[in-house]
N, C-alpha and C. Protein backbone atom coordinates (compact mmCIF):
# COMPACT_ATOMS: atom_id res chain seq x y z
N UNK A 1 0.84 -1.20 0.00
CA UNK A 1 0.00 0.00 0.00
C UNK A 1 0.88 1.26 0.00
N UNK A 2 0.65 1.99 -0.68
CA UNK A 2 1.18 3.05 -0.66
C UNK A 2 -0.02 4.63 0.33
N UNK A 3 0.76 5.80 0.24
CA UNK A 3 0.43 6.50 1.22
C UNK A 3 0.37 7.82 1.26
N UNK A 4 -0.76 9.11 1.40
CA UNK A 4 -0.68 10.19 1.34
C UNK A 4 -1.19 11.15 2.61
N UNK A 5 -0.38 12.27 2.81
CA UNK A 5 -0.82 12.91 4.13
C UNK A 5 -1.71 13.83 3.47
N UNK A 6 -2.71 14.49 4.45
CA UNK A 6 -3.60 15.51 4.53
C UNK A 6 -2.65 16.94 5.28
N UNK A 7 -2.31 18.07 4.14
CA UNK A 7 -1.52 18.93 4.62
C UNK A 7 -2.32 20.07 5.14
N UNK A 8 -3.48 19.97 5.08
CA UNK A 8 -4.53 21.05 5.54
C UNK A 8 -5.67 20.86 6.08
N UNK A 9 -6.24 21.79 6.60
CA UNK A 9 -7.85 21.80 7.09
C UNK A 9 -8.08 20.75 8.57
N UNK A 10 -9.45 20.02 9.05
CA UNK A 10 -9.40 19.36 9.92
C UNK A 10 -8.76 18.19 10.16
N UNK A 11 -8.23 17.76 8.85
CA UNK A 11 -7.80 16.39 9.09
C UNK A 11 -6.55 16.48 8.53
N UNK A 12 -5.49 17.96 9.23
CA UNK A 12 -4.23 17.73 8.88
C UNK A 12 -3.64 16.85 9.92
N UNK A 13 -2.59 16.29 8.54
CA UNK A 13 -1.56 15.34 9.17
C UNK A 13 -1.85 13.74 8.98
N UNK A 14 -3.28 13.67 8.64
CA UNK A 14 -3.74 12.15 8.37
C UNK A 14 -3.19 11.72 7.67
N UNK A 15 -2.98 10.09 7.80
CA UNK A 15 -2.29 9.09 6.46
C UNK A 15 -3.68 8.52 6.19
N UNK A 16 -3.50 8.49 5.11
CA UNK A 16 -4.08 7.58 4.00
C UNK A 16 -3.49 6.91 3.92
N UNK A 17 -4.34 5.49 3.26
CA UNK A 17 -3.76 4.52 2.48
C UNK A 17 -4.51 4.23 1.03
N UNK A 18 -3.84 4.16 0.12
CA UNK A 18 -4.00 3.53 -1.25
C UNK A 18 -3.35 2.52 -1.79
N UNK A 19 -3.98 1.58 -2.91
CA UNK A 19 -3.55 0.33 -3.35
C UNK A 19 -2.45 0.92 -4.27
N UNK A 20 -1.01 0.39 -5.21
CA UNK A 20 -0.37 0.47 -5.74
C UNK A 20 -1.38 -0.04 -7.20
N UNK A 21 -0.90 0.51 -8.14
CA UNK A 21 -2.25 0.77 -9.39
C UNK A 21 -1.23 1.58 -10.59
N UNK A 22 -1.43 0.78 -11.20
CA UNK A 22 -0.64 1.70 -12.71
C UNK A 22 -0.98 2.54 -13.26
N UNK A 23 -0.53 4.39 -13.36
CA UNK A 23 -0.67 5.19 -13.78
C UNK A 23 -1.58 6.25 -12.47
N UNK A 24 -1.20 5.59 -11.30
CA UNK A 24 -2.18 6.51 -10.30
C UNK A 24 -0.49 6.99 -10.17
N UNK A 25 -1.11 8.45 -9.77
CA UNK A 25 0.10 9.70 -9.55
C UNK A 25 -1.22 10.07 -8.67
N UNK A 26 -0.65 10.10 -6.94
CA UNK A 26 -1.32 11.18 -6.22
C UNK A 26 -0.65 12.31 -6.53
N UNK A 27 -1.57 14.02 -6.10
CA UNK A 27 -1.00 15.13 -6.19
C UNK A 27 0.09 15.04 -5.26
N UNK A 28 1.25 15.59 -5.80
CA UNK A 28 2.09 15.71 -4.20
C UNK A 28 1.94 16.78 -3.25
N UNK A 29 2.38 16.06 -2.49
CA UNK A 29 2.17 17.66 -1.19
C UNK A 29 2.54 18.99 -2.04
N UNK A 30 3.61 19.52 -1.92
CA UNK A 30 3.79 20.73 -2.91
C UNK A 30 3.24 21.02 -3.58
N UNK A 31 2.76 20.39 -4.74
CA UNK A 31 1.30 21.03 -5.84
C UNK A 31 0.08 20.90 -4.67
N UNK A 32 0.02 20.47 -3.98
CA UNK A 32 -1.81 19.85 -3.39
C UNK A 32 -1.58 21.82 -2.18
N UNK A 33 -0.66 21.80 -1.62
CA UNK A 33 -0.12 23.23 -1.02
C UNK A 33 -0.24 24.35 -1.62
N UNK A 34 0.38 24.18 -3.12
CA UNK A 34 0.30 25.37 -3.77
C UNK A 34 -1.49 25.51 -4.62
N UNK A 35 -1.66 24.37 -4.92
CA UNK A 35 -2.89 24.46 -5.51
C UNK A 35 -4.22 25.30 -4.21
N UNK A 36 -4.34 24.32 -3.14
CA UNK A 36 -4.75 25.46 -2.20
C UNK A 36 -4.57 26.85 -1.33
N UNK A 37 -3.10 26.77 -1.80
CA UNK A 37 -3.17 28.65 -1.88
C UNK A 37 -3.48 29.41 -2.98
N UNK A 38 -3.95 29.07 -4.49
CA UNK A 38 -4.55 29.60 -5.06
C UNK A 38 -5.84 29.59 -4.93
N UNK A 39 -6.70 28.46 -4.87
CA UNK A 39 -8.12 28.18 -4.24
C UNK A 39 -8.27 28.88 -2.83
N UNK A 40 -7.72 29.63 -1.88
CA UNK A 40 -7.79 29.91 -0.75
C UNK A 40 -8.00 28.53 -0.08
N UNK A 41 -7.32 28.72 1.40
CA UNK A 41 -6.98 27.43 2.92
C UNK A 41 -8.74 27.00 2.41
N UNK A 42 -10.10 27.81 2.72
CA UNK A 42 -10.81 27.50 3.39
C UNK A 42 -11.87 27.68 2.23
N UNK A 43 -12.41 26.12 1.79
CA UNK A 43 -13.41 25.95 0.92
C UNK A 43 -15.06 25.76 0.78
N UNK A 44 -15.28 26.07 2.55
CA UNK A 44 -16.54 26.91 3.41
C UNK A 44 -17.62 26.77 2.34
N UNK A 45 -18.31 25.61 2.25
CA UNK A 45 -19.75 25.83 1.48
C UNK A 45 -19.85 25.26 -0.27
N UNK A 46 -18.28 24.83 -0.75
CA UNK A 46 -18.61 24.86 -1.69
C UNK A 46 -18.46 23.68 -2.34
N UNK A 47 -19.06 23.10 -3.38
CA UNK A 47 -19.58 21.67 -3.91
C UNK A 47 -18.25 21.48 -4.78
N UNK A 48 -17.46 19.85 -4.53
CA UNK A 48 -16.34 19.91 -5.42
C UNK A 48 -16.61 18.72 -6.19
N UNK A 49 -16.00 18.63 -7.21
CA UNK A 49 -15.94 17.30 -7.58
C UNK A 49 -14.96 16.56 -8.28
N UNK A 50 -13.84 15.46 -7.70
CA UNK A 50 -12.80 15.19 -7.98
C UNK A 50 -13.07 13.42 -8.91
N UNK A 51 -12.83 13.76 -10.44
CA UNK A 51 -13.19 13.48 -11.06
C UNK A 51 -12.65 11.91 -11.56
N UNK A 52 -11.33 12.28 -11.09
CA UNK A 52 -10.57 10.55 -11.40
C UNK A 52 -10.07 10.69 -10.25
N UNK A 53 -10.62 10.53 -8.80
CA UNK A 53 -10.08 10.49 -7.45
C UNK A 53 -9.01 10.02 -7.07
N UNK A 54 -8.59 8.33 -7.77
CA UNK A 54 -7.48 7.83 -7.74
C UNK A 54 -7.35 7.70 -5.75
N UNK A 55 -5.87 8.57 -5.39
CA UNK A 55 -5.81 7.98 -4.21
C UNK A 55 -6.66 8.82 -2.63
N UNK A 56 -7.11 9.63 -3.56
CA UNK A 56 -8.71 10.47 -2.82
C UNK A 56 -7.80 12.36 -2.56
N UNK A 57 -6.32 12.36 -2.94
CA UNK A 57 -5.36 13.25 -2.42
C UNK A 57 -6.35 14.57 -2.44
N UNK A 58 -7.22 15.10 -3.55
CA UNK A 58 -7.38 16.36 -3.74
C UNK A 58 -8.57 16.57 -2.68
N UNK A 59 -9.77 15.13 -3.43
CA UNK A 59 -11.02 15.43 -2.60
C UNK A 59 -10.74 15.34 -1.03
N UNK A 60 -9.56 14.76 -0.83
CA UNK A 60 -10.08 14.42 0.87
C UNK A 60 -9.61 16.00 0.81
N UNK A 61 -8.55 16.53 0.78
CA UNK A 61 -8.10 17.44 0.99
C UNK A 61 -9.23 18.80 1.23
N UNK A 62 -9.69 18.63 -0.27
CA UNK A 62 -11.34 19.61 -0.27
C UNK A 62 -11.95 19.38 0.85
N UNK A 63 -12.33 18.65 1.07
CA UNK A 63 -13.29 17.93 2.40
C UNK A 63 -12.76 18.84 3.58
N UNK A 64 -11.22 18.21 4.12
CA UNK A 64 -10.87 18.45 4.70
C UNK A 64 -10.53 20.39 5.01
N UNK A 65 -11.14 21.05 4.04
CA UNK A 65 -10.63 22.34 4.47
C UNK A 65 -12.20 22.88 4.32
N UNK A 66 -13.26 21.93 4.34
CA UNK A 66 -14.48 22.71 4.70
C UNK A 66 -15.40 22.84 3.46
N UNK A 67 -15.07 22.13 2.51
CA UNK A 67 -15.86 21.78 1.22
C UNK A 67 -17.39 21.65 1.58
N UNK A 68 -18.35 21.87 1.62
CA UNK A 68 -19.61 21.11 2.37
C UNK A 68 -20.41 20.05 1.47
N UNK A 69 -19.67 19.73 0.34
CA UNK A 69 -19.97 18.45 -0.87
C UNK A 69 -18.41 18.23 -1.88
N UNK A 70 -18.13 16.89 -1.82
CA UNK A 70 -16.94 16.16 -2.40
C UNK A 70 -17.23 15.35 -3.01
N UNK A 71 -17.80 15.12 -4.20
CA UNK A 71 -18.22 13.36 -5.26
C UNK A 71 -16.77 13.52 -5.31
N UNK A 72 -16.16 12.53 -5.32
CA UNK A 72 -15.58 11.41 -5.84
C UNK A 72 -15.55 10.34 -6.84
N UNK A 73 -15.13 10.39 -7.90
CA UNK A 73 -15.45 9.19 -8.69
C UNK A 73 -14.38 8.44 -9.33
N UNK A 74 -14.96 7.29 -8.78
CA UNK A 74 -13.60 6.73 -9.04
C UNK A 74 -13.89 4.90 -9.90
N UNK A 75 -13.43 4.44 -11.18
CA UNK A 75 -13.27 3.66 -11.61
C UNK A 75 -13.07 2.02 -11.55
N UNK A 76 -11.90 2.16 -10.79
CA UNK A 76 -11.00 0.81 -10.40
C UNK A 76 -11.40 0.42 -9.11
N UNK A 77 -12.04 -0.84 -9.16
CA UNK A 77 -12.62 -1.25 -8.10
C UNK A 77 -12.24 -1.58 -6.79
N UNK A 78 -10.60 -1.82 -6.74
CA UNK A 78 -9.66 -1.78 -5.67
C UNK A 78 -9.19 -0.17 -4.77
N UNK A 79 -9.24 0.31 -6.23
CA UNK A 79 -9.06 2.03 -5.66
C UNK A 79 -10.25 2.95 -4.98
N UNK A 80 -11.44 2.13 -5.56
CA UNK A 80 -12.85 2.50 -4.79
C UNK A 80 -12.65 2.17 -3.31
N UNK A 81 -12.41 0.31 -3.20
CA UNK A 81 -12.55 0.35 -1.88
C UNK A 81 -11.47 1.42 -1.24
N UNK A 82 -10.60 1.44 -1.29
CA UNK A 82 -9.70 2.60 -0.43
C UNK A 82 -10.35 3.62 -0.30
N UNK A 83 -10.51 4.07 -1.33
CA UNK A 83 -11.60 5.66 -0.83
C UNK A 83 -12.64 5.34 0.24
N UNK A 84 -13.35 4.52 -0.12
CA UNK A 84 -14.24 4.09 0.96
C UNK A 84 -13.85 4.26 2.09
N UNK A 85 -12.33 3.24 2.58
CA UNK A 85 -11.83 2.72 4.04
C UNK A 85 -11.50 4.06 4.19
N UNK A 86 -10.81 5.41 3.30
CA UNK A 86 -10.25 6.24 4.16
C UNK A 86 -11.38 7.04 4.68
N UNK A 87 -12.85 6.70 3.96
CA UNK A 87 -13.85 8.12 4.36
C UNK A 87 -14.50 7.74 5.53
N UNK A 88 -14.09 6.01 5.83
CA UNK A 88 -14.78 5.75 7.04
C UNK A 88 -13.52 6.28 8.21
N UNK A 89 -12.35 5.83 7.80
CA UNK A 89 -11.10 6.03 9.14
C UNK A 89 -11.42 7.97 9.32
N UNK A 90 -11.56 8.48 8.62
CA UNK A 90 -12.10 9.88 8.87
C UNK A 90 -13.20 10.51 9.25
N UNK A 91 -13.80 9.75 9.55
CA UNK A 91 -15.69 9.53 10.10
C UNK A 91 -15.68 11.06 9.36
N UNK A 92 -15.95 10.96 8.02
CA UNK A 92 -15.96 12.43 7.03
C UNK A 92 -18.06 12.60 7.87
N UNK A 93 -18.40 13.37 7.63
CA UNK A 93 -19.84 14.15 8.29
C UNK A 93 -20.57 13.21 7.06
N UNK A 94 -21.70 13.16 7.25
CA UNK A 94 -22.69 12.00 6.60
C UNK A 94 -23.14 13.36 5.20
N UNK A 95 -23.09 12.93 3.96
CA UNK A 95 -23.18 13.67 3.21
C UNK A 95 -22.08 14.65 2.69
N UNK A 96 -21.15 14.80 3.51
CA UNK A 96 -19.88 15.50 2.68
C UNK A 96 -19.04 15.27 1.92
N UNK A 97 -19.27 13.50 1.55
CA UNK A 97 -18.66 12.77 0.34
C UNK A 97 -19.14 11.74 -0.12
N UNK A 98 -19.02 11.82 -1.32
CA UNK A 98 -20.34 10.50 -1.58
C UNK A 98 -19.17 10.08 -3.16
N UNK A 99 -18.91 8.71 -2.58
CA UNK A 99 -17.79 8.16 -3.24
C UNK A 99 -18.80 7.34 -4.39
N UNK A 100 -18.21 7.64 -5.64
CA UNK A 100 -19.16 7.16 -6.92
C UNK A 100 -18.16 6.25 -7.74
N UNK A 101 -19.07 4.89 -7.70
CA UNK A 101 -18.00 4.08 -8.89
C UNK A 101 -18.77 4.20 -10.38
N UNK A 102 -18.09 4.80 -11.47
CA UNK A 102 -18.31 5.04 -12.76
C UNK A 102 -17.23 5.61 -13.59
N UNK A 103 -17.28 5.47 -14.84
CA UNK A 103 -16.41 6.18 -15.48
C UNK A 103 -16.74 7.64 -15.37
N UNK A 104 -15.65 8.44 -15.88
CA UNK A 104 -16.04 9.42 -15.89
C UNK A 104 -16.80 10.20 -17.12
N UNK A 105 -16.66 9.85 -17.92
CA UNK A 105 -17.50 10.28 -19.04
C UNK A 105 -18.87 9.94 -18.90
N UNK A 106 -19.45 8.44 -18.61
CA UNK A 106 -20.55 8.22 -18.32
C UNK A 106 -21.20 8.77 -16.81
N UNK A 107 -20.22 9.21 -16.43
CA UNK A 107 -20.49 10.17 -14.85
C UNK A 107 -20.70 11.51 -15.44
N UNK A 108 -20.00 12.08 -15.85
CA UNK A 108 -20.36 13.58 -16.87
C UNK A 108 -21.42 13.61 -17.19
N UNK A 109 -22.05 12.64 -18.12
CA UNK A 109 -23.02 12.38 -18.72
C UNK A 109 -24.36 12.10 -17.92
N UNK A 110 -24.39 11.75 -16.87
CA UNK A 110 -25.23 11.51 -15.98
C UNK A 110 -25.88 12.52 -15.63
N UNK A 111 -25.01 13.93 -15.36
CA UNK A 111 -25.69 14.86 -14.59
C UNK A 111 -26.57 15.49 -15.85
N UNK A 112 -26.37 15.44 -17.09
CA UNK A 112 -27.30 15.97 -17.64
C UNK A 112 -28.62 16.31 -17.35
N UNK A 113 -28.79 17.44 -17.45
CA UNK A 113 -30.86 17.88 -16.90
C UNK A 113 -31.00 17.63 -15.56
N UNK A 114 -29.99 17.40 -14.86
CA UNK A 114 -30.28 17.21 -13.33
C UNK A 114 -30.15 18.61 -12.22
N UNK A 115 -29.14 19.67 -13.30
CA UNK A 115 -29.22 20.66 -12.50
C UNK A 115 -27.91 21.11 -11.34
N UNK A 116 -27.10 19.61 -11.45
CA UNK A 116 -26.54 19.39 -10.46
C UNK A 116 -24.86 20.22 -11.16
N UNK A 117 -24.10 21.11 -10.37
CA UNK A 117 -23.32 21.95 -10.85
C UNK A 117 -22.22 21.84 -9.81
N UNK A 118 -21.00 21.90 -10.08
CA UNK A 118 -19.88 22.10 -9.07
C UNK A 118 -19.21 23.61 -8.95
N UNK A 119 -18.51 23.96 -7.96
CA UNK A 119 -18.13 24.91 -8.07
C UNK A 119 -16.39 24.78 -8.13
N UNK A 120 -15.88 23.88 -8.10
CA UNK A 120 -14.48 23.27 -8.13
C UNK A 120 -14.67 21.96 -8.88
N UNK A 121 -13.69 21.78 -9.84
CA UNK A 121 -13.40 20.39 -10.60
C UNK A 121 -12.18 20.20 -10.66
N UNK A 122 -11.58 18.89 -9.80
CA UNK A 122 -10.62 18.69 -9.80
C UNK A 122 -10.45 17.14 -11.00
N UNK A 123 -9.38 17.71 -11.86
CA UNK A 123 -9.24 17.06 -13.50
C UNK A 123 -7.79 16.61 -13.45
N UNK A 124 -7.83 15.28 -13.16
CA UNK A 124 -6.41 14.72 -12.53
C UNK A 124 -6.65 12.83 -13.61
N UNK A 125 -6.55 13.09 -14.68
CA UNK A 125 -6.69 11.50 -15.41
C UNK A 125 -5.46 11.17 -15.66
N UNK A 126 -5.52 9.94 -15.78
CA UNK A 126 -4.69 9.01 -16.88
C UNK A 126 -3.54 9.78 -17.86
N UNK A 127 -2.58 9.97 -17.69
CA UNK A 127 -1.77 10.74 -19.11
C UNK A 127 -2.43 9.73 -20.49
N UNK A 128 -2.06 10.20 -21.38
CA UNK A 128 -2.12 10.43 -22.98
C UNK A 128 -3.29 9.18 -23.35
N UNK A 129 -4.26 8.97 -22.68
CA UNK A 129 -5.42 9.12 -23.15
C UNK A 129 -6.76 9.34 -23.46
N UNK A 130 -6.13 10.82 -23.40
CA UNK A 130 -7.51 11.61 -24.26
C UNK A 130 -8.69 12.35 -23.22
N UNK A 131 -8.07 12.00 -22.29
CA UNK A 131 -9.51 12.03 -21.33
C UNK A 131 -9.96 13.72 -21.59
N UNK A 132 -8.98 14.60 -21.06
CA UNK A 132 -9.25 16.04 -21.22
C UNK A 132 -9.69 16.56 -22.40
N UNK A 133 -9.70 15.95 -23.77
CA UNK A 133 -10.07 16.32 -25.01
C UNK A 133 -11.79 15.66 -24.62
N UNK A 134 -11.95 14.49 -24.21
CA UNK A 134 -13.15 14.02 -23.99
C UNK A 134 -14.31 14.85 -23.05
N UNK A 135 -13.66 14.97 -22.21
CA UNK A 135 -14.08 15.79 -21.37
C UNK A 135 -14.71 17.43 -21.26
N UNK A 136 -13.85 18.16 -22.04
CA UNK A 136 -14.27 19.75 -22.29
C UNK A 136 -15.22 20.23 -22.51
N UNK A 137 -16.14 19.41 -24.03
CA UNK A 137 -17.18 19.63 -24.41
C UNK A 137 -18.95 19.53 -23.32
N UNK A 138 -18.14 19.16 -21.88
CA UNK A 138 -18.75 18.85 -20.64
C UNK A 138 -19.19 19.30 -20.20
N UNK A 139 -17.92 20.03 -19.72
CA UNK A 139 -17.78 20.90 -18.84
C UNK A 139 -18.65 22.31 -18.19
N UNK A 140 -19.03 22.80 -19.48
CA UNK A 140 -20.44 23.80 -19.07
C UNK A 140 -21.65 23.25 -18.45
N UNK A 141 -21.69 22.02 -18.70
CA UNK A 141 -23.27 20.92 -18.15
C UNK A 141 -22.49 21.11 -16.09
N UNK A 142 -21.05 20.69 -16.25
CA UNK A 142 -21.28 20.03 -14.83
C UNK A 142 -20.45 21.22 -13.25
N UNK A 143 -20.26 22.70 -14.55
CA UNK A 143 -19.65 23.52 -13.26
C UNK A 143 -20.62 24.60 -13.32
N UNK A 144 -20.13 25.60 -11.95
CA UNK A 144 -20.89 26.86 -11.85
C UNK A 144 -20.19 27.58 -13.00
N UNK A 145 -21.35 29.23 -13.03
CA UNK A 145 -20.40 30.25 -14.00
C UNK A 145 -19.41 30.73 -13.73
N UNK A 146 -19.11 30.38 -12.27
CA UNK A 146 -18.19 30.95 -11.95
C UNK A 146 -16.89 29.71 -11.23
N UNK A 147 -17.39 28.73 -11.73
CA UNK A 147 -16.97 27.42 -11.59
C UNK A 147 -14.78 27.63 -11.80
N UNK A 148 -14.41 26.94 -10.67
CA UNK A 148 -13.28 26.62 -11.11
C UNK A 148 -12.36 24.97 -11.52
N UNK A 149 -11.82 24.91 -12.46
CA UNK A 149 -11.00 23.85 -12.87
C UNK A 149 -9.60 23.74 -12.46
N UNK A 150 -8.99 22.55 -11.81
CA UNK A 150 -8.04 22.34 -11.60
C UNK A 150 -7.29 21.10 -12.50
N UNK A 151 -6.53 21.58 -13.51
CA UNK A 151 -6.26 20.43 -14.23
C UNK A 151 -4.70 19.78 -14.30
N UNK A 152 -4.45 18.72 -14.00
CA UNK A 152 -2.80 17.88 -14.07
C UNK A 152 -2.78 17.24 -15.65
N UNK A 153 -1.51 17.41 -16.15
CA UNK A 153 -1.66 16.94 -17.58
C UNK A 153 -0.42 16.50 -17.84
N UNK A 154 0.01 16.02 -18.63
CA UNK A 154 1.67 15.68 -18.94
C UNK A 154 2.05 16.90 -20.57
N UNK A 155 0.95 17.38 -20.55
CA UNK A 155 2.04 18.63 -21.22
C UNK A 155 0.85 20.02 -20.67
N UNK A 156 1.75 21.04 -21.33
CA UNK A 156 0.95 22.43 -21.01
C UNK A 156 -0.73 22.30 -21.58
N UNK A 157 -1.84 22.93 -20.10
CA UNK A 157 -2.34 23.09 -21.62
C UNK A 157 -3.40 24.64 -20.87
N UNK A 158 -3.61 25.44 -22.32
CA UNK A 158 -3.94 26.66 -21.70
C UNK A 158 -5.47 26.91 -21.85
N UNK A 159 -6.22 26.35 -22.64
CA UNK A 159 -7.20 26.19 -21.98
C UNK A 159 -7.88 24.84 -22.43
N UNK A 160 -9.76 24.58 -21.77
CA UNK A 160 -10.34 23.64 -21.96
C UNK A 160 -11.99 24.59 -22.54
N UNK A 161 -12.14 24.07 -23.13
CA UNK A 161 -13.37 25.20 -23.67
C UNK A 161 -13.41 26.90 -23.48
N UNK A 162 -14.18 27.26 -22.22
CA UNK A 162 -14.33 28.15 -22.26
C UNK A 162 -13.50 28.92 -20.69
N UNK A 163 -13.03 27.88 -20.45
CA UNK A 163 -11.65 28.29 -19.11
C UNK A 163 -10.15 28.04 -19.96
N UNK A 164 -9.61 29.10 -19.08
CA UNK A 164 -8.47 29.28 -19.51
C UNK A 164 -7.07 29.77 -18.44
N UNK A 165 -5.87 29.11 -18.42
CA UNK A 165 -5.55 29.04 -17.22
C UNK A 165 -5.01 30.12 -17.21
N UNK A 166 -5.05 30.71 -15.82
CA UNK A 166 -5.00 31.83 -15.03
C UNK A 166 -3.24 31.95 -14.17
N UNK A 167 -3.25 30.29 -13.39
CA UNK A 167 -1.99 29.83 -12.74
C UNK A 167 -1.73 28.44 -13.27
N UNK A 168 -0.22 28.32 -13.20
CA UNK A 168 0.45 27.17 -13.50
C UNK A 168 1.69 26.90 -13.03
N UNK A 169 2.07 25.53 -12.88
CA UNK A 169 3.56 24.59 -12.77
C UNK A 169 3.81 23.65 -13.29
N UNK A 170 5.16 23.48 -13.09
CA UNK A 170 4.86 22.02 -13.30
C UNK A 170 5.98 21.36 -11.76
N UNK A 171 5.70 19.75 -11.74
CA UNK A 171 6.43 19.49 -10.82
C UNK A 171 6.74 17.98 -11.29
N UNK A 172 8.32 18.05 -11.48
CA UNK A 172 8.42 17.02 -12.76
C UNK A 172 7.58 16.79 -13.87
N UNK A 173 7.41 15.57 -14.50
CA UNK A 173 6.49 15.78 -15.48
C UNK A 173 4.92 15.90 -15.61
N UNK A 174 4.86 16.38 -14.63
CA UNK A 174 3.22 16.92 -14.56
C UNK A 174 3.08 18.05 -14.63
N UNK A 175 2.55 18.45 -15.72
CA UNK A 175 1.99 20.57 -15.66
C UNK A 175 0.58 20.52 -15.06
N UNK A 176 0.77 21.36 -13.87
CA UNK A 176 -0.71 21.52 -13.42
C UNK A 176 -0.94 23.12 -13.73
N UNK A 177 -2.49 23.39 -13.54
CA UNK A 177 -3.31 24.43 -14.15
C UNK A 177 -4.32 24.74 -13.39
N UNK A 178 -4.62 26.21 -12.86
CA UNK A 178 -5.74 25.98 -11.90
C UNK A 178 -6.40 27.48 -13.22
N UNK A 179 -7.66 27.34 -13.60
CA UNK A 179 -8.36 27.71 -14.70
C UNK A 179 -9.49 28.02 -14.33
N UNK A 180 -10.06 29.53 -14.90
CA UNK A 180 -11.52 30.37 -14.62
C UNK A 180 -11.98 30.33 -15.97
N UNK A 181 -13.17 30.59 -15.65
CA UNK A 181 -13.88 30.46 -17.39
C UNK A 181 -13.84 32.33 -17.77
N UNK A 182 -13.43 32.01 -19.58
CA UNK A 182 -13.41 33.95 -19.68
C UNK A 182 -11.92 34.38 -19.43
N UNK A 183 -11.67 33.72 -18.83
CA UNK A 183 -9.90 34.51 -17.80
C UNK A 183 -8.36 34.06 -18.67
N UNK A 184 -7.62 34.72 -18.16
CA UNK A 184 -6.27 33.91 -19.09
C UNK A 184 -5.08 35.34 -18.33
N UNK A 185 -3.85 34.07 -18.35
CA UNK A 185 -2.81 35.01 -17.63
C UNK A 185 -1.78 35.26 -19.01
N UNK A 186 -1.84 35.16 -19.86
CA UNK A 186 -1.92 35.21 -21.48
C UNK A 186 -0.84 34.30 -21.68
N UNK A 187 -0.97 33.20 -21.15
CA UNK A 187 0.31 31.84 -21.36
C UNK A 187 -0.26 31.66 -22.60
């Protein structure tokens, strides 16, 4: 099993545990740090949704700094249960995460006509296939207008429809992107 800490909010300092799984890259501390000092410490009220959860790094994190809704969705049926075990070892509040097994496209697709909108999307897939090209044309169905995207990619990328990134790094070969719709830091 491999292992990630919670660097913020109520449940700093927690270990996690996750299964070893090919092509899971948790965020590391340093991006998951810097990414929430652009999002501000304290995410007080607002609906997230971490889209290829993998080892739960971003959503618990959301959770953990006061998110008051975290879907989760997650694929691989070994990597589900973990999310599960860590949301119970965290007795997370009944309703502040609701761990979903589906793909994500057919999860995208779901919310159609339901109304149901995020105000944070955390966009953390698979490198080189395709998912973020799949995905974009989505994206207006499943965030607010004022919705933000957080995206990890293995190359630059400056925007996804109608967001466009604002901040960026990279940390080794991952370029991450935290992206407003309308906006651009003119990368």
């Amino acid at each position: 099993m491999n292992t990630i800490r919670i660097i913020g909010g109520k449940w700093r300092r927690r270990i996690l545990r996750f299964p070893l799984s090919a092509g899971l890259r948790p965020t590391p501390d340093r991006v998951r740090e810097t990414l929430f000092n652009w999002l501000g410490q304290d995410l007080t009220g607002l609906i997230c949704l971490d889209l290829f959860a993998g080892s739960g790094a971003l959503g618990f994190e959301a959770a953990s700094r006061g998110a008051s809704k975290v879907v989760m969705v997650e694929n691989a049926p070994r990597t589900l249960e973990a999310l599960e075990a860590n949301a119970r070892l965290l007795a997370a509040v009944a309703g502040q995460l609701e761990i979903v097994y589906k793909d994500a496209v057919r999860f995208t697709s779901s919310l159609r006509n339901t109304g149901s909108r995020f105000d944070v999307l955390f966009l953390d897939p698979p490198f080189e296939q395709g998912w973020i090209d799949r995905l974009t044309p989505l994206l207006p169905e499943i965030l607010t207008e004022d919705g933000v995207l957080y995206v990890e990619a293995e190359h630059v990328v400056h925007a996804c429809g109608d967001w466009r990134t604002v901040r960026s790094g990279r940390a080794g070969q991952v370029f991450y992107h935290l992206m407003r719709r309308g906006e651009s830091n003119g990368a």
